[in-house]
Protein backbone atom coordinates (compact mmCIF):
# COMPACT_ATOMS: atom_id res chain seq x y z
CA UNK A 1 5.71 3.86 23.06
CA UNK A 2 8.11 1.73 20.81
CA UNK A 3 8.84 1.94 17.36
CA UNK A 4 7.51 -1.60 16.72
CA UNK A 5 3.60 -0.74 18.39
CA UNK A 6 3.20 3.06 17.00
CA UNK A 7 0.59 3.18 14.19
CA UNK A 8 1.28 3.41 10.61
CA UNK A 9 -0.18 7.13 11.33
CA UNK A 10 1.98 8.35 13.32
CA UNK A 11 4.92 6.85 11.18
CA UNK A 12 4.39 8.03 7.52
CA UNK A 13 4.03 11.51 6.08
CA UNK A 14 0.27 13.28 6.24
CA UNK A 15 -0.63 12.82 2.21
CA UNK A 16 -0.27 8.90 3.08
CA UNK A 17 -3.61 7.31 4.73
CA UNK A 18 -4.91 3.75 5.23
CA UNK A 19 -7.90 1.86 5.47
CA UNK A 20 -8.37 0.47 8.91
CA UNK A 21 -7.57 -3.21 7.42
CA UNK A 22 -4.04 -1.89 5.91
CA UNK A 23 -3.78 -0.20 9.38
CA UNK A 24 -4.11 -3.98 10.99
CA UNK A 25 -2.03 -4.83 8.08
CA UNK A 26 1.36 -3.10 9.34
CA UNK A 27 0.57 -3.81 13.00
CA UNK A 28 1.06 -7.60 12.39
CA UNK A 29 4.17 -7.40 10.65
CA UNK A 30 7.45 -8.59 12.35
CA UNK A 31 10.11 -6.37 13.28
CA UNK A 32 12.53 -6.16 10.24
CA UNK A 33 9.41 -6.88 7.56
CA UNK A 34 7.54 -3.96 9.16
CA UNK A 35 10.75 -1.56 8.72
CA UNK A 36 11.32 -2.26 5.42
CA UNK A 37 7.53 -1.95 4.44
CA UNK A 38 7.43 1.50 6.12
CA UNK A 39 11.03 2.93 4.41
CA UNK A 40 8.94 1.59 1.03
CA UNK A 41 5.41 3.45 1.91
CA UNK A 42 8.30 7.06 2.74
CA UNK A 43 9.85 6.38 -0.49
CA UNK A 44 6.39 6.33 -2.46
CA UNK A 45 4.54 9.06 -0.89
CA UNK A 46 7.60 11.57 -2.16
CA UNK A 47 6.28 10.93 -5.42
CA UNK A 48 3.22 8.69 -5.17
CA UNK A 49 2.10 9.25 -9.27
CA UNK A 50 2.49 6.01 -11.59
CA UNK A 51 5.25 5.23 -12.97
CA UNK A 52 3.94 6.44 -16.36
CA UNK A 53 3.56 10.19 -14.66
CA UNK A 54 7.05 10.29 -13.30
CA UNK A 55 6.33 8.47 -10.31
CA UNK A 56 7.13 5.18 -7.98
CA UNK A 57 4.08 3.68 -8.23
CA UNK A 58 3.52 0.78 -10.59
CA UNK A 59 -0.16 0.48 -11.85
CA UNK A 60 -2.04 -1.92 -11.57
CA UNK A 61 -5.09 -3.05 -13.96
CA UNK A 62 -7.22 -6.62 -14.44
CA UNK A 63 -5.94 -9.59 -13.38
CA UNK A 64 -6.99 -12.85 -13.73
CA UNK A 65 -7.82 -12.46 -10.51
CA UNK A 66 -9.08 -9.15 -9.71
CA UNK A 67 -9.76 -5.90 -11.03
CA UNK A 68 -7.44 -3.03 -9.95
CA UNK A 69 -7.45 -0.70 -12.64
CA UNK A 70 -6.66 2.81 -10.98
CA UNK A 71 -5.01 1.42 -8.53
CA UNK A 72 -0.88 1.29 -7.57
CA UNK A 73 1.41 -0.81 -6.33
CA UNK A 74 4.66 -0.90 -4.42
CA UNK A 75 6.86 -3.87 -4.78
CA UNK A 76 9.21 -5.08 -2.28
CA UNK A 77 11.11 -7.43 -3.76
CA UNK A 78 13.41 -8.21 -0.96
CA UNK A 79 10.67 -9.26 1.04
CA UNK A 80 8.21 -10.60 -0.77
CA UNK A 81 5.27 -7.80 0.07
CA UNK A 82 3.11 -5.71 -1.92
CA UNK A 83 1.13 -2.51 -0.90
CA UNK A 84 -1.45 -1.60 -3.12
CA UNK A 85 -2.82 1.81 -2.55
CA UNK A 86 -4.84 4.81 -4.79
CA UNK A 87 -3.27 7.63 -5.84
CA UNK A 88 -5.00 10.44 -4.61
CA UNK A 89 -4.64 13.76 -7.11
CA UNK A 90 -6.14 16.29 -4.68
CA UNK A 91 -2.83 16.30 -2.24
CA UNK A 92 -0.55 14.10 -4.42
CA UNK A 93 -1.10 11.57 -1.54
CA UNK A 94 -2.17 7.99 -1.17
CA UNK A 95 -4.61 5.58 0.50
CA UNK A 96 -3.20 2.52 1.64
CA UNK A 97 -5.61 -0.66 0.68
CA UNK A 98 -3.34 -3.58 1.53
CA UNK A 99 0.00 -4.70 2.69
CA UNK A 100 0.50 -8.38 2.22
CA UNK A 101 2.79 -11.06 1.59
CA UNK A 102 3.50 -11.42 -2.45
CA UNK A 103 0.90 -14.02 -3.47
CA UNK A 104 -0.67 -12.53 -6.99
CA UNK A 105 -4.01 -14.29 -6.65
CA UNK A 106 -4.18 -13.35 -2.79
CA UNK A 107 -3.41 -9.98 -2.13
CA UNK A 108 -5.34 -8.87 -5.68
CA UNK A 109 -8.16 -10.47 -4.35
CA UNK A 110 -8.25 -8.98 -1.07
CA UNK A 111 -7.94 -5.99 -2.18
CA UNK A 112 -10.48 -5.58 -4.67
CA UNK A 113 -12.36 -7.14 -2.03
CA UNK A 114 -11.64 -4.00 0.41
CA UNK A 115 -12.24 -1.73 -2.31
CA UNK A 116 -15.76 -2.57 -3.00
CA UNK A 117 -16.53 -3.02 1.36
CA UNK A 118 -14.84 0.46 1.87
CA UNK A 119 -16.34 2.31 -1.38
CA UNK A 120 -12.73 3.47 -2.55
């Protein structure tokens, strides 16, 4: 199996997990977007806390659009992609909710959206 069609699963460390939309997420990323996106998700999960605790994660809270509050986020400037995900305190791991392009209103929505379909 290539690189390009293994799962998410099989590419990050154990403490990181995904929803099966996030999952569907990374498979439909190009090439070079879905390398960088992964190399971002590696870099989090060795210290997944927010930012405030030491961490890489940035936290979210209520937008305009949505409301995220407890939830992280890793920015990808370079790109253009987010990845929200929850911080989970039991392993120091994280749950995946959403890797999108960088449009605010969007990917907030759709995530919040997940949240409350998936009981997060």
């Amino acid at each position: 199996m290539s690189k390009s069609t293994k799962s998410l699963r099989s590419l990050v460390p154990d403490i990181v997990t995904a929803i099966e939309e996030a999952v569907r997420d990374f498979q439909d990323l190009d090439g070079l977007v879905k390398l960088t996106v992964l190399k971002a998700i590696k870099k989090v999960s060795t210290n997944p806390k927010p930012n405030t605790e030491g961490g890489y994660g940035k936290p979210l809270g209520h937008h305009s659009s949505a409301d995220l509050s407890g939830y992280l986020k890793i920015k990808i400037k370079s790109i253009g992609y987010r990845v929200v995900y929850k911080y989970i305190k039991d392993n120091d791991g994280m749950r995946i909710i959403i890797i999108s392009i960088r449009d605010e209103e969007k990917v907030y929505k759709e995530a919040e959206s997940r949240i409350r379909g998936t009981n997060i």
